[in-house]
C-alpha atoms as a PDB file:
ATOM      1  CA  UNK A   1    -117.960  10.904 -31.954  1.00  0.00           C
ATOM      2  CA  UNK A   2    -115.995  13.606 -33.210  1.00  0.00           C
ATOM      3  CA  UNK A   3    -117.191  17.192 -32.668  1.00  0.00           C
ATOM      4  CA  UNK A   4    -117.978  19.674 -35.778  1.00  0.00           C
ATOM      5  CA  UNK A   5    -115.934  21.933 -34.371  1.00  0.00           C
ATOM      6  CA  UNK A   6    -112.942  19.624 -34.448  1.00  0.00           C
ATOM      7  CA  UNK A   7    -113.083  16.885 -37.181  1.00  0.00           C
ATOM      8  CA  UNK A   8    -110.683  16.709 -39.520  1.00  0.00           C
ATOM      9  CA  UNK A   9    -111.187  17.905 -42.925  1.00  0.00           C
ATOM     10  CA  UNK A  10    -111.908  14.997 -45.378  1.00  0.00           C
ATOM     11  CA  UNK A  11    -108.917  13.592 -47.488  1.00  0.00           C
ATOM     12  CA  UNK A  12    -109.537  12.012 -50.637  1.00  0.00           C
ATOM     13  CA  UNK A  13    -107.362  10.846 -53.907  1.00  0.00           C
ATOM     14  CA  UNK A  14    -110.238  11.203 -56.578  1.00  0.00           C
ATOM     15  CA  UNK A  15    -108.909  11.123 -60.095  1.00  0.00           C
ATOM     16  CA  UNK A  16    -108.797  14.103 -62.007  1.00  0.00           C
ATOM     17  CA  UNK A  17    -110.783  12.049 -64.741  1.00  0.00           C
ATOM     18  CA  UNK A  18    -112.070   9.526 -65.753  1.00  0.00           C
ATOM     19  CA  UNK A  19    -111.842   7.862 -69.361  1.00  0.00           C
ATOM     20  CA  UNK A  20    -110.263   5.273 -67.994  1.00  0.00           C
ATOM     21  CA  UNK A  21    -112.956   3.126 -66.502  1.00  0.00           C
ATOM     22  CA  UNK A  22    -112.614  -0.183 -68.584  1.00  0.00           C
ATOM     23  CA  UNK A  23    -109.198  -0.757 -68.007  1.00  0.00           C
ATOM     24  CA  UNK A  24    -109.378   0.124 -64.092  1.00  0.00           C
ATOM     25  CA  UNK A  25    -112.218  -1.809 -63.780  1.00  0.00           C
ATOM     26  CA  UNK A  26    -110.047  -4.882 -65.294  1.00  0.00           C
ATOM     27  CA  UNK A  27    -106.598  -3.752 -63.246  1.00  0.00           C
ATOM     28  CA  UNK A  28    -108.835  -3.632 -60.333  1.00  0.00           C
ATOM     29  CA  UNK A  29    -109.585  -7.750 -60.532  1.00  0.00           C
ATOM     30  CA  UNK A  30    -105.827  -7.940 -61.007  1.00  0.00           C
ATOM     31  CA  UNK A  31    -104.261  -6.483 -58.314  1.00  0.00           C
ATOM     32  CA  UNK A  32    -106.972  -7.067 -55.250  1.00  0.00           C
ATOM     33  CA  UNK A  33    -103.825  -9.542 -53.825  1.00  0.00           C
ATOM     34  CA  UNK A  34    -101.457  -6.556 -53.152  1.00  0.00           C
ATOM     35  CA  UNK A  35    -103.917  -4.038 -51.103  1.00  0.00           C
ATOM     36  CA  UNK A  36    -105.137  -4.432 -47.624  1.00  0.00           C
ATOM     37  CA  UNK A  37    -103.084  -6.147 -45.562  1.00  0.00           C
ATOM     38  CA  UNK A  38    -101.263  -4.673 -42.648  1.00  0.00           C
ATOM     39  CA  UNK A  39     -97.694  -3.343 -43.895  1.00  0.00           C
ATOM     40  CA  UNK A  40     -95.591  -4.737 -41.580  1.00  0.00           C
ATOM     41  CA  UNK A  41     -92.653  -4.437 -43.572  1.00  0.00           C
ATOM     42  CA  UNK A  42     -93.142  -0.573 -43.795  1.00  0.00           C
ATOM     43  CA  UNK A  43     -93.448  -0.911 -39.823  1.00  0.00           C
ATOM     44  CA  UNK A  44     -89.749  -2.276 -39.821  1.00  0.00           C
ATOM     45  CA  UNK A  45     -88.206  -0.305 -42.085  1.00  0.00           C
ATOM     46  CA  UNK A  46     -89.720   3.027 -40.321  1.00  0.00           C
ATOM     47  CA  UNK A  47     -88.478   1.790 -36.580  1.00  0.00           C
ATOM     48  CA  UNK A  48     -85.193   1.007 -38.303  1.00  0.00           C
ATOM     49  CA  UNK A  49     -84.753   4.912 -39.670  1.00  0.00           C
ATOM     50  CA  UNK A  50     -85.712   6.422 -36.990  1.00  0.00           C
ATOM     51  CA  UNK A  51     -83.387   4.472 -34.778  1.00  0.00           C
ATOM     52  CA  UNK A  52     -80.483   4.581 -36.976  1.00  0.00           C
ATOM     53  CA  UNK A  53     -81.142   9.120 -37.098  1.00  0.00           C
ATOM     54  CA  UNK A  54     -81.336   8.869 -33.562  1.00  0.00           C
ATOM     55  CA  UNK A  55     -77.991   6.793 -33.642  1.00  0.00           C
ATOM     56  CA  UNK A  56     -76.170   9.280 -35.758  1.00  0.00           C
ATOM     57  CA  UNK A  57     -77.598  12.113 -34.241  1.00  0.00           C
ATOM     58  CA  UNK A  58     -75.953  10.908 -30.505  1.00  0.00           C
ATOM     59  CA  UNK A  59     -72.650   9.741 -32.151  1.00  0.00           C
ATOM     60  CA  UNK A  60     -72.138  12.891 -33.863  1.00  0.00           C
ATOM     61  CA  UNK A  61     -73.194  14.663 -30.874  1.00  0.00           C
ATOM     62  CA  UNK A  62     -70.526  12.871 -28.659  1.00  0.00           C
ATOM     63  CA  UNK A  63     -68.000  12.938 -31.316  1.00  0.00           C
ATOM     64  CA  UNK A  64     -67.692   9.439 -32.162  1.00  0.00           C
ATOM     65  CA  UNK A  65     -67.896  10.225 -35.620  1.00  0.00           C
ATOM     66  CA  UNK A  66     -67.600  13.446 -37.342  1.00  0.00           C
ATOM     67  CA  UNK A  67     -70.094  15.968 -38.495  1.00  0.00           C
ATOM     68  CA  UNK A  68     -69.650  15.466 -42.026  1.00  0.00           C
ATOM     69  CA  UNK A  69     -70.353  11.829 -41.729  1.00  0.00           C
ATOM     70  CA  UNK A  70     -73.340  12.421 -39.800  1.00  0.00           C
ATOM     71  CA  UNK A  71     -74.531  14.987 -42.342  1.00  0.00           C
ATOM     72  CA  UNK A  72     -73.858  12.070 -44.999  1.00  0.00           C
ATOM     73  CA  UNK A  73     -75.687   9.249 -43.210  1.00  0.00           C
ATOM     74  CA  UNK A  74     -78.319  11.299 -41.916  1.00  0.00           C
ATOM     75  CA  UNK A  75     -79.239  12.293 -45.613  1.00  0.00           C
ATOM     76  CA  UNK A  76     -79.436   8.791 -46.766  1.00  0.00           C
ATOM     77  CA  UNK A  77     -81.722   8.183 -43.774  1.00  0.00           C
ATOM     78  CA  UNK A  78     -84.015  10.983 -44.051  1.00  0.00           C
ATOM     79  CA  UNK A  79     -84.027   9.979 -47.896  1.00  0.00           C
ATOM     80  CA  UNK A  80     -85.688   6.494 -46.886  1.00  0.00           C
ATOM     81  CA  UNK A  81     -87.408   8.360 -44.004  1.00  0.00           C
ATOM     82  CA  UNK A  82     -89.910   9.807 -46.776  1.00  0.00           C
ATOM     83  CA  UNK A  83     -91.062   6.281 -47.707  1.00  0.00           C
ATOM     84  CA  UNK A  84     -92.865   5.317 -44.793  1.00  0.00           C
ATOM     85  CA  UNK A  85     -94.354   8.538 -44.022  1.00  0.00           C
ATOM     86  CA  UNK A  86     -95.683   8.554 -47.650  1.00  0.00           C
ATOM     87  CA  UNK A  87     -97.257   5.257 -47.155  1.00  0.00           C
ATOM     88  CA  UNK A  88     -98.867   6.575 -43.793  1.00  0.00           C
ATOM     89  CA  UNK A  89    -100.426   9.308 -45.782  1.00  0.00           C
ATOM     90  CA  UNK A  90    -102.186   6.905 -47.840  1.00  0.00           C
ATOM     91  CA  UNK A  91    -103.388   4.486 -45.039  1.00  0.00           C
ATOM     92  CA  UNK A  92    -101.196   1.834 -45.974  1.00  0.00           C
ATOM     93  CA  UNK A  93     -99.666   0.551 -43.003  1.00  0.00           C
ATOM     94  CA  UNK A  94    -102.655  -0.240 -41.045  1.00  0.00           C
ATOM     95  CA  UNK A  95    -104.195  -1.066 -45.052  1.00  0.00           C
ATOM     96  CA  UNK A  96    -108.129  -2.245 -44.211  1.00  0.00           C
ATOM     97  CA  UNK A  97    -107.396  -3.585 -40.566  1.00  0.00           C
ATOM     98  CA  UNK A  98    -108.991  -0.227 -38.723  1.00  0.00           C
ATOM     99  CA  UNK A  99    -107.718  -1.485 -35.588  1.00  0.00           C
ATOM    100  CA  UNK A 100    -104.343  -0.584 -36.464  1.00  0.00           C
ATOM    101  CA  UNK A 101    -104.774   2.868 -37.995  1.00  0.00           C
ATOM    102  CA  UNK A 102    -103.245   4.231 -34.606  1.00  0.00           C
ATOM    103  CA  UNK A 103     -99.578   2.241 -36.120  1.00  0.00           C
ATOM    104  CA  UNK A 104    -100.711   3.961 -39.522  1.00  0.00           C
ATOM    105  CA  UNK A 105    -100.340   7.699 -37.651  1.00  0.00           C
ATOM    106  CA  UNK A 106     -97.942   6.822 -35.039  1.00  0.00           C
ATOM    107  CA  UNK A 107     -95.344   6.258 -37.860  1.00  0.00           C
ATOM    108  CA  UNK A 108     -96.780   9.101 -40.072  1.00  0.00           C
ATOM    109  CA  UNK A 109     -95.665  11.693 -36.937  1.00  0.00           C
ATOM    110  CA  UNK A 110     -92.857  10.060 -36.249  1.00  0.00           C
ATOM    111  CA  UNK A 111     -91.162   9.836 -39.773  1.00  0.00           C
ATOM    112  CA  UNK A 112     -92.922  13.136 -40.163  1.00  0.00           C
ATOM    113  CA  UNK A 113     -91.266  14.783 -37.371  1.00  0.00           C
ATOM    114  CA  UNK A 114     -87.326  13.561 -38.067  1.00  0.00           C
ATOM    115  CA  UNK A 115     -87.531  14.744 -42.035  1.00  0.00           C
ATOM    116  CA  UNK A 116     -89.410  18.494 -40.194  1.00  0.00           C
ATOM    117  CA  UNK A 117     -92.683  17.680 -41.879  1.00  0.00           C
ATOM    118  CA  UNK A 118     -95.552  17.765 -40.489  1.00  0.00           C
ATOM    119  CA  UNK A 119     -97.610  14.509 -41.140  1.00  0.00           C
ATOM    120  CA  UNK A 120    -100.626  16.030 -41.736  1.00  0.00           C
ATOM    121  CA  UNK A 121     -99.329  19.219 -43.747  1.00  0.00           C
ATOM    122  CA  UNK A 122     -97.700  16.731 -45.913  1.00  0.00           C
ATOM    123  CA  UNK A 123    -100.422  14.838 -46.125  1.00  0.00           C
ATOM    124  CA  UNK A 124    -103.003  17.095 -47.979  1.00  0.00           C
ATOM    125  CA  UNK A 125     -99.854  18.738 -50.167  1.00  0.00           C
ATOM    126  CA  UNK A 126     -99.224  15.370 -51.128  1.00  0.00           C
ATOM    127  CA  UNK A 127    -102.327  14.222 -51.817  1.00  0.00           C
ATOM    128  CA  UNK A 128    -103.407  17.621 -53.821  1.00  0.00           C
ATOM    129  CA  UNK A 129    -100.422  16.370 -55.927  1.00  0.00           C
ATOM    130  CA  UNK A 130    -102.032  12.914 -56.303  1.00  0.00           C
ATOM    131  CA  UNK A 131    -105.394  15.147 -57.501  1.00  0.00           C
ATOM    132  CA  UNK A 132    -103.790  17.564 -59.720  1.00  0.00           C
ATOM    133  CA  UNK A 133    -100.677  15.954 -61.043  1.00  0.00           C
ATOM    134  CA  UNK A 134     -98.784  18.839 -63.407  1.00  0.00           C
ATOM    135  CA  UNK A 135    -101.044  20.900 -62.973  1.00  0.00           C
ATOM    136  CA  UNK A 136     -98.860  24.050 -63.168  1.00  0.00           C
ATOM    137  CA  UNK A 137    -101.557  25.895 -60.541  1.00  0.00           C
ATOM    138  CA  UNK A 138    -102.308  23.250 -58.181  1.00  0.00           C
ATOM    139  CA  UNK A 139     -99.762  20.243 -58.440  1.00  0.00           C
ATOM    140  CA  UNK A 140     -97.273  21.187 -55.226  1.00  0.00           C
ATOM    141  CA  UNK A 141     -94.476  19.489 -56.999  1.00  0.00           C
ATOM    142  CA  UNK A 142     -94.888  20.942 -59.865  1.00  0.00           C
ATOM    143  CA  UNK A 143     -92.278  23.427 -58.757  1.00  0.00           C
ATOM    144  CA  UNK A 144     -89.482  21.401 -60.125  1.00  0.00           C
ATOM    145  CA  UNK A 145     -91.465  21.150 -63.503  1.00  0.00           C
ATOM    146  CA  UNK A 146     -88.259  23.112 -65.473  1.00  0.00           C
ATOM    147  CA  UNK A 147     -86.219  22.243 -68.274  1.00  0.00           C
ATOM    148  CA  UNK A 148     -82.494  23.952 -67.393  1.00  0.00           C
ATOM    149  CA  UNK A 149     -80.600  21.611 -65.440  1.00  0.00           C
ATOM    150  CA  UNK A 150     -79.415  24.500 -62.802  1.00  0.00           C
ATOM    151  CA  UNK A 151     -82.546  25.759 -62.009  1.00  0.00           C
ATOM    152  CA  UNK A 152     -83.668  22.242 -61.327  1.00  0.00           C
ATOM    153  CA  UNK A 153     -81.043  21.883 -58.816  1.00  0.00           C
ATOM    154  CA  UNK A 154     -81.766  24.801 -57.795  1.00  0.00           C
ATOM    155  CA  UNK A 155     -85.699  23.958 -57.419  1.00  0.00           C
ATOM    156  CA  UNK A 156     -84.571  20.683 -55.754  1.00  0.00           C
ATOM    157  CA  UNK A 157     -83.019  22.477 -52.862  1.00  0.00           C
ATOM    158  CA  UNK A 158     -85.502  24.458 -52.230  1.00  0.00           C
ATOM    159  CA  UNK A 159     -88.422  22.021 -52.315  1.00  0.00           C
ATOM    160  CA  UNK A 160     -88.880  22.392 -48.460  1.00  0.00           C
ATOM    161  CA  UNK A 161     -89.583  26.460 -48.471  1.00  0.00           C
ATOM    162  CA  UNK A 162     -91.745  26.526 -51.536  1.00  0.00           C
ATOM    163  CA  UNK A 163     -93.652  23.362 -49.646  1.00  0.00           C
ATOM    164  CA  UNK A 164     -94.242  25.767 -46.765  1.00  0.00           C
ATOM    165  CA  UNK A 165     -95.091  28.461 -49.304  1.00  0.00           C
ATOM    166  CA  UNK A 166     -97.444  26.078 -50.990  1.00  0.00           C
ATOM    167  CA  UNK A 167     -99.975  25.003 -47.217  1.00  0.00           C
ATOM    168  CA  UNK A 168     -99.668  28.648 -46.628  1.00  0.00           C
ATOM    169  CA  UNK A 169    -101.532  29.978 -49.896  1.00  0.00           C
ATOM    170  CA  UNK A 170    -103.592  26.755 -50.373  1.00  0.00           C
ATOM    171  CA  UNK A 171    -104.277  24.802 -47.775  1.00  0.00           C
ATOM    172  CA  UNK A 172    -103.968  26.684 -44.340  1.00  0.00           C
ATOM    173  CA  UNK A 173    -107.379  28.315 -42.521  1.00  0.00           C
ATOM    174  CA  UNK A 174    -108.939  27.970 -45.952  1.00  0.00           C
ATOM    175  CA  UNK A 175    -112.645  28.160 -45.128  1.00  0.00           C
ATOM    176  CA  UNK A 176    -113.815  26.116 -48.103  1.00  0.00           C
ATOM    177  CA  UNK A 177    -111.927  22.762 -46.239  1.00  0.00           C
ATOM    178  CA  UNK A 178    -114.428  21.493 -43.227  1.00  0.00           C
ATOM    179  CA  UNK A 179    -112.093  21.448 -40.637  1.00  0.00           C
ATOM    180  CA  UNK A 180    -108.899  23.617 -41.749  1.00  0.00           C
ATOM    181  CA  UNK A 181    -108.889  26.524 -39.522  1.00  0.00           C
ATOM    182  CA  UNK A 182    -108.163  23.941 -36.347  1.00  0.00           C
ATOM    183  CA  UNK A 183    -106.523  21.927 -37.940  1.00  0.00           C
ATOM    184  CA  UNK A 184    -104.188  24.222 -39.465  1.00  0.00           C
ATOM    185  CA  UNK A 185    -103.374  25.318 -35.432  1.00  0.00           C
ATOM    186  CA  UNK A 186    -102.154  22.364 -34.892  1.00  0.00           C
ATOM    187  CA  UNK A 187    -100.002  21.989 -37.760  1.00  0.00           C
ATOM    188  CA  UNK A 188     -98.732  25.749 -36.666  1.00  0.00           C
ATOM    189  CA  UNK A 189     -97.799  24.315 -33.243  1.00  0.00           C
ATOM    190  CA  UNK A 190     -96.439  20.994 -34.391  1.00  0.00           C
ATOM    191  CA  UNK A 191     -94.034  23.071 -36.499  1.00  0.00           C
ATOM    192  CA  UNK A 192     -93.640  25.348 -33.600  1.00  0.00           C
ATOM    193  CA  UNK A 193     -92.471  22.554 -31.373  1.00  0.00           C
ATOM    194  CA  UNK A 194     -90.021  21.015 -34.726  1.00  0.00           C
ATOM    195  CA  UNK A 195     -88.277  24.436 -35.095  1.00  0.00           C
ATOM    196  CA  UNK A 196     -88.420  25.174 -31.055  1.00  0.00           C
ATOM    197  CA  UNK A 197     -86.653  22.174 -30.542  1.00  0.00           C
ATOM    198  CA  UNK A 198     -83.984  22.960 -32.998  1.00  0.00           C
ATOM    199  CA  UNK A 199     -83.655  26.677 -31.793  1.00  0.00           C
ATOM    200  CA  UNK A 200     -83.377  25.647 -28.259  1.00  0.00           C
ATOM    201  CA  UNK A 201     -80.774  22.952 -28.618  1.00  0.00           C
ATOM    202  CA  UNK A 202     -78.353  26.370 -31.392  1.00  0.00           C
ATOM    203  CA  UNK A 203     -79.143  28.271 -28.076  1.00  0.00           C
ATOM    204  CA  UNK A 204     -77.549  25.817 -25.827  1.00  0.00           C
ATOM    205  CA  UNK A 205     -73.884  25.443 -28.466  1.00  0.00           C
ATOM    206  CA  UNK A 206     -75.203  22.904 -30.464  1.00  0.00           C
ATOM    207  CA  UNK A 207     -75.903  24.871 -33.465  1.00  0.00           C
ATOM    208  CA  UNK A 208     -73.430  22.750 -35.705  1.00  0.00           C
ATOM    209  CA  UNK A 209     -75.081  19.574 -34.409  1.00  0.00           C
ATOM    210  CA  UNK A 210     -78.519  20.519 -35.242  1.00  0.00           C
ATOM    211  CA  UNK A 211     -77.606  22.071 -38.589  1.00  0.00           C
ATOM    212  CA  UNK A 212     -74.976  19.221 -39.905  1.00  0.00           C
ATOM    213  CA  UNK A 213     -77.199  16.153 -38.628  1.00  0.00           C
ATOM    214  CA  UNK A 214     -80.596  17.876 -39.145  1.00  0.00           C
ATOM    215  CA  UNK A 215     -80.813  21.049 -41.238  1.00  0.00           C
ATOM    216  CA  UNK A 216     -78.897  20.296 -43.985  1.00  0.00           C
ATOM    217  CA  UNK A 217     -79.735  16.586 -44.092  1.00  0.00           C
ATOM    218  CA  UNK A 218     -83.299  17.686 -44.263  1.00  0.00           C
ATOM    219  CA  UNK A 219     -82.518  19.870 -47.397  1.00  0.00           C
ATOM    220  CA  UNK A 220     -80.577  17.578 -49.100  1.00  0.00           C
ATOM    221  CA  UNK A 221     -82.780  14.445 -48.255  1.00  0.00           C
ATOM    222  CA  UNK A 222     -86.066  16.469 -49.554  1.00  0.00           C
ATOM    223  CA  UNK A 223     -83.841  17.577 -53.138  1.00  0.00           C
ATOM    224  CA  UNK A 224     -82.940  13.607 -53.518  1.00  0.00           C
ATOM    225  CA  UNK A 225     -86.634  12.972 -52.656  1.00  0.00           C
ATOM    226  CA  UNK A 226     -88.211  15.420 -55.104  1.00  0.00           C
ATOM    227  CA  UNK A 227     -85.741  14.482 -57.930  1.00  0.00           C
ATOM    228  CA  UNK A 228     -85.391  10.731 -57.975  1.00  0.00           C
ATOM    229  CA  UNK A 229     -89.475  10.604 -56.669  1.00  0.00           C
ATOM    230  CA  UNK A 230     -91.100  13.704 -58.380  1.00  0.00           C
ATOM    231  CA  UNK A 231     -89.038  15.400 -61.363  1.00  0.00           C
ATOM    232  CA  UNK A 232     -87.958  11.854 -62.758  1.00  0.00           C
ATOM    233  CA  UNK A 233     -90.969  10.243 -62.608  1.00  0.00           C
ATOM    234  CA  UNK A 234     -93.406  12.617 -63.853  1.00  0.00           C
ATOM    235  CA  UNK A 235     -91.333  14.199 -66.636  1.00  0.00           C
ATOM    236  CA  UNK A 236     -91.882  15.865 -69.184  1.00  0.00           C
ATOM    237  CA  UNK A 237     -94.559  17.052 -66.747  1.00  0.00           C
ATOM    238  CA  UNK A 238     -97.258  18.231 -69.543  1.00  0.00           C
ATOM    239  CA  UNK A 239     -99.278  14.590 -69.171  1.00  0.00           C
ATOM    240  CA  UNK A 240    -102.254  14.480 -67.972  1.00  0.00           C
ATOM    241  CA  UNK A 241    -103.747  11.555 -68.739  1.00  0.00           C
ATOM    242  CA  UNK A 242    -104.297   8.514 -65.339  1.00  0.00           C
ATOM    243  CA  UNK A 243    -102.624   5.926 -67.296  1.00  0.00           C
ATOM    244  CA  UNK A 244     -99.721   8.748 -68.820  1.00  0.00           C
ATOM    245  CA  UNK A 245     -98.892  11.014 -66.310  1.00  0.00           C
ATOM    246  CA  UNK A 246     -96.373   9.384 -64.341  1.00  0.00           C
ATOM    247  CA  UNK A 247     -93.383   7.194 -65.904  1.00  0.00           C
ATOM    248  CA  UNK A 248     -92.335   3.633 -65.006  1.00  0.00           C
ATOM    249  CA  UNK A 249     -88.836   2.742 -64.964  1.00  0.00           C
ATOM    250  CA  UNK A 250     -87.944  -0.875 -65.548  1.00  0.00           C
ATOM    251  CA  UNK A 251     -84.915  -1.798 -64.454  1.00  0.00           C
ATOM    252  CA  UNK A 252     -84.188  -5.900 -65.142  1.00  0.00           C
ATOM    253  CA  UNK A 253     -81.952  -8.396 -64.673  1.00  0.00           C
ATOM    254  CA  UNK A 254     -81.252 -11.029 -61.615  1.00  0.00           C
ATOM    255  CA  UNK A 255     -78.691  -8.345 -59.895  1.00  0.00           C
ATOM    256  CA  UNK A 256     -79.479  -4.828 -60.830  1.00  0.00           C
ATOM    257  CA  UNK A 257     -83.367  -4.862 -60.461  1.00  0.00           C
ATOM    258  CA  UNK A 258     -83.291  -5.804 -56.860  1.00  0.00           C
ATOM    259  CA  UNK A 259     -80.560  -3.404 -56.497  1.00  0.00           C
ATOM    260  CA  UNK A 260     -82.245  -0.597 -58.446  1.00  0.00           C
ATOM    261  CA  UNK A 261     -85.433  -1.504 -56.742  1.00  0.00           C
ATOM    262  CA  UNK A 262     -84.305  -0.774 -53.041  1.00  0.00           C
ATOM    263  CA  UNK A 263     -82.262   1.742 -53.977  1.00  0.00           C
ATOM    264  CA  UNK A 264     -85.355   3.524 -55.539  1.00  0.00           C
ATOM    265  CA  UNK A 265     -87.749   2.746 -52.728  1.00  0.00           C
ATOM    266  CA  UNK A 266     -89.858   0.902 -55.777  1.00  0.00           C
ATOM    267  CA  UNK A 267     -90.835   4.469 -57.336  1.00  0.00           C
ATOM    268  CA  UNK A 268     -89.592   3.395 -60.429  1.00  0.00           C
ATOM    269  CA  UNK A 269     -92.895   1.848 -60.093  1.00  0.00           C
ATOM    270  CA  UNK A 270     -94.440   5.149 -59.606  1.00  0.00           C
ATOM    271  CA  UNK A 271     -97.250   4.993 -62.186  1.00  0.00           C
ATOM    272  CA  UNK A 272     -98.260   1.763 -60.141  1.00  0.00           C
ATOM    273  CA  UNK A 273     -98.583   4.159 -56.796  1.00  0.00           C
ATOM    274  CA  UNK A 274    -100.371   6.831 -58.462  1.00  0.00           C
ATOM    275  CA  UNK A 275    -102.721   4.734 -60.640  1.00  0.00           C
ATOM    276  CA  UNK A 276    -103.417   2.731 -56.767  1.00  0.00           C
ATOM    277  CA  UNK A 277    -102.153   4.305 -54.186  1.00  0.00           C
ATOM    278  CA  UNK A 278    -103.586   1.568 -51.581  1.00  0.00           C
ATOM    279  CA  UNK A 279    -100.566  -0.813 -52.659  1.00  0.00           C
ATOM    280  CA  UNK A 280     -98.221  -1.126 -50.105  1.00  0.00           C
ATOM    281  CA  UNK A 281     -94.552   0.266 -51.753  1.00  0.00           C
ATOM    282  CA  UNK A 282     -92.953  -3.249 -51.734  1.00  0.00           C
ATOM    283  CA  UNK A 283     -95.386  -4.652 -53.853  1.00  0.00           C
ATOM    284  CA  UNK A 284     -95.261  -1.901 -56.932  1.00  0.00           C
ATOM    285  CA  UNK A 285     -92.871  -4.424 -59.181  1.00  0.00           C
ATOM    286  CA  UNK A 286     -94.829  -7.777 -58.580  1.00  0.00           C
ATOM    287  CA  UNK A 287     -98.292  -5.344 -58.937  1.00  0.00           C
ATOM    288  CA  UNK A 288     -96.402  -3.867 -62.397  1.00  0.00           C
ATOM    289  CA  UNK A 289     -95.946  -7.376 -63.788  1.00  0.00           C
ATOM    290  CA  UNK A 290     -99.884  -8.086 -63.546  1.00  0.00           C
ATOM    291  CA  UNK A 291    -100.866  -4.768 -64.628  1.00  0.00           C
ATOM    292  CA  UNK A 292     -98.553  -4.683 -67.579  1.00  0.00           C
ATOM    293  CA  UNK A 293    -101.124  -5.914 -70.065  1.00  0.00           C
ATOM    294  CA  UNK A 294    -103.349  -3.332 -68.959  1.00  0.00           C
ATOM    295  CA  UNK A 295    -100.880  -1.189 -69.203  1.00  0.00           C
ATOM    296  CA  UNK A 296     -99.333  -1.298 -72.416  1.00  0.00           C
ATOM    297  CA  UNK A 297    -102.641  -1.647 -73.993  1.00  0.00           C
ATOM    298  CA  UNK A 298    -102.951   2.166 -72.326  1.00  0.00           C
ATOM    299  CA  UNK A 299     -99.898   3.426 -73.892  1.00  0.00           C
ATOM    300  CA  UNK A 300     -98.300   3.620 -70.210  1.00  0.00           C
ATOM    301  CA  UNK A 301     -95.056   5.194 -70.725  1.00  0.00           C
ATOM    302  CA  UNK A 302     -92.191   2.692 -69.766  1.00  0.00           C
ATOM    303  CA  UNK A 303     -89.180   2.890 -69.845  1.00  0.00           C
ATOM    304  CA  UNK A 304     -87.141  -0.629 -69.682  1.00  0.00           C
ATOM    305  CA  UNK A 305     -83.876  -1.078 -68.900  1.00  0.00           C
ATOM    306  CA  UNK A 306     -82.355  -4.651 -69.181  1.00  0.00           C
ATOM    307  CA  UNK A 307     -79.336  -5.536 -67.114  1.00  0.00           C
ATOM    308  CA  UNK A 308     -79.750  -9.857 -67.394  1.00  0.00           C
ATOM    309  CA  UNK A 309     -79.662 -12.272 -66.848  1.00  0.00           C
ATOM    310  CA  UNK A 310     -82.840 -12.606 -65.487  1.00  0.00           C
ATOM    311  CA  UNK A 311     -84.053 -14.957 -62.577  1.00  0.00           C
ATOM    312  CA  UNK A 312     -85.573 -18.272 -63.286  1.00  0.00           C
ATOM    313  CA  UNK A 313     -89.669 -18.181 -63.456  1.00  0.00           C
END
């Protein structure tokens, strides 16, 4: 049993409200199929991103291919790399099998670790944005909640300092959190050991290595990653309703909505994720099709986009 001293502070994604109770209660019966199981697909795609960083990191290291490359690549990978930490953050990859929540953590740290983000830092700020979703005060993405298309580039970019900014006034050795103060030691050593690492190997000559195939992809993966999974799917930002908040975007047709899908990591489903955050990311479009009764009779805001034909039911 886990010491007082020691436990981890509790983590929980309670709605903000809750008018919504009929029509969760019938979504609830509906999507019990796509929650639970054991994410194994999450488990591939996560030993697949971290191999292929690793990969580019050593071939732009040796030379075989040049920096810029790697600084392309490694963005695209760290861009995926946020989907199965994400899903590790809600519990999804070991889903109600308890035996493999160590699988659930092991890929939290280590998809954590590549994109410099502490699993369990990013953790609680993502799950206080799950909470408090545009809230101006309390929503940690919120920072990209602007209407000039500059200064939301500009926001973008700089997603991974005012993250830091964030833990540090909200979340770190706050005494009201069972739990913080240690916890937040580790996080400051974890971090400590991230940027150590990538000090050390600048110190040795392999500053444009670590910057071109890890700085900078890190930057530009979290701006994609904030845009495409944050800015675009909650705008206009000023919802707060559970069934309003967040947008859906539909892409269909037999080519483009597989294509859109992938591309997207399914958080063009993202209402889906927020309004049941225990489905597994791969389900959100089959889990939108059964919910979208329930959904349109809830004014859900989607957006369709039809590309047919379509494939045959």
């Amino acid at each position: 049993m886990t010491s007082a001293t020691t436990a981890e502070p509790p983590i929980t994604e309670t709605s903000r409200d809750q008018p919504n109770a009929a029509a969760d209660r019938q979504a609830l019966t509906l999507i019990r199929p796509y929650q639970g199981m054991v994410a194994w697909p999450t488990v591939i795609l996560a030993v697949g991103i971290v191999a292929s960083f690793a990969t580019v990191c050593t071939l732009g290291t040796i030379g075989l291919i040049p920096l810029w490359l790697g600084l392309i690549l490694n963005t695209l990978i760290l861009y995926a790399d946020q989907t199965p930490l994400h899903e590790a953050c809600h519990g999804n990859i070991a889903g109600r099998d308890s035996k493999w929540l160590w699988l659930n953590h092991l890929v939290g740290y280590a998809c954590g670790t590549i994109l410099l983000h502490e699993y369990k830092a990013f953790r609680y700020m993502h799950l206080a944005h799950h909470r408090d979703t545009n809230n101006p005060d309390l929503d940690p993405d919120h920072w990209v909640a602007v209407k000039n298309p500059f200064l939301v580039a500009w926001r973008c970019l700089t997603i991974v300092f005012w993250y830091h900014d964030y833990f540090w006034k909200h979340i770190a050795f706050h005494a009201h959190i069972p739990g913080m103060r240690p916890l937040t030691i580790h996080i400051m050593i974890a971090h400590m050991i991230y940027y150590g690492i990538a000090i050390g190997l600048s110190v040795m000559g392999y500053w444009r290595e670590v910057l071109m195939l890890w700085i900078f992809p890190h930057i530009l993966a979290s701006a994609l990653i904030i845009y495409f999974f944050a800015y675009l799917t909650h705008k206009p930002h000023e919802v707060h309703e559970r069934y309003r908040d967040t947008n859906i975007f539909w892409v269909r047709g037999k080519i483009m909505e597989p294509l859109v899908n992938w591309l997207y990591l399914f958080q063009n489903f993202h209402l889906i994720h927020h309004l049941f955050p225990r489905i597994p990311f791969y389900l959100y479009g089959d889990a939108f099709r059964k919910l979208k009764p329930v959904l349109d009779k809830e004014h859900a805001h989607i957006y369709e986009y039809d590309f047919g034909p379509h494939p045959q039911s």
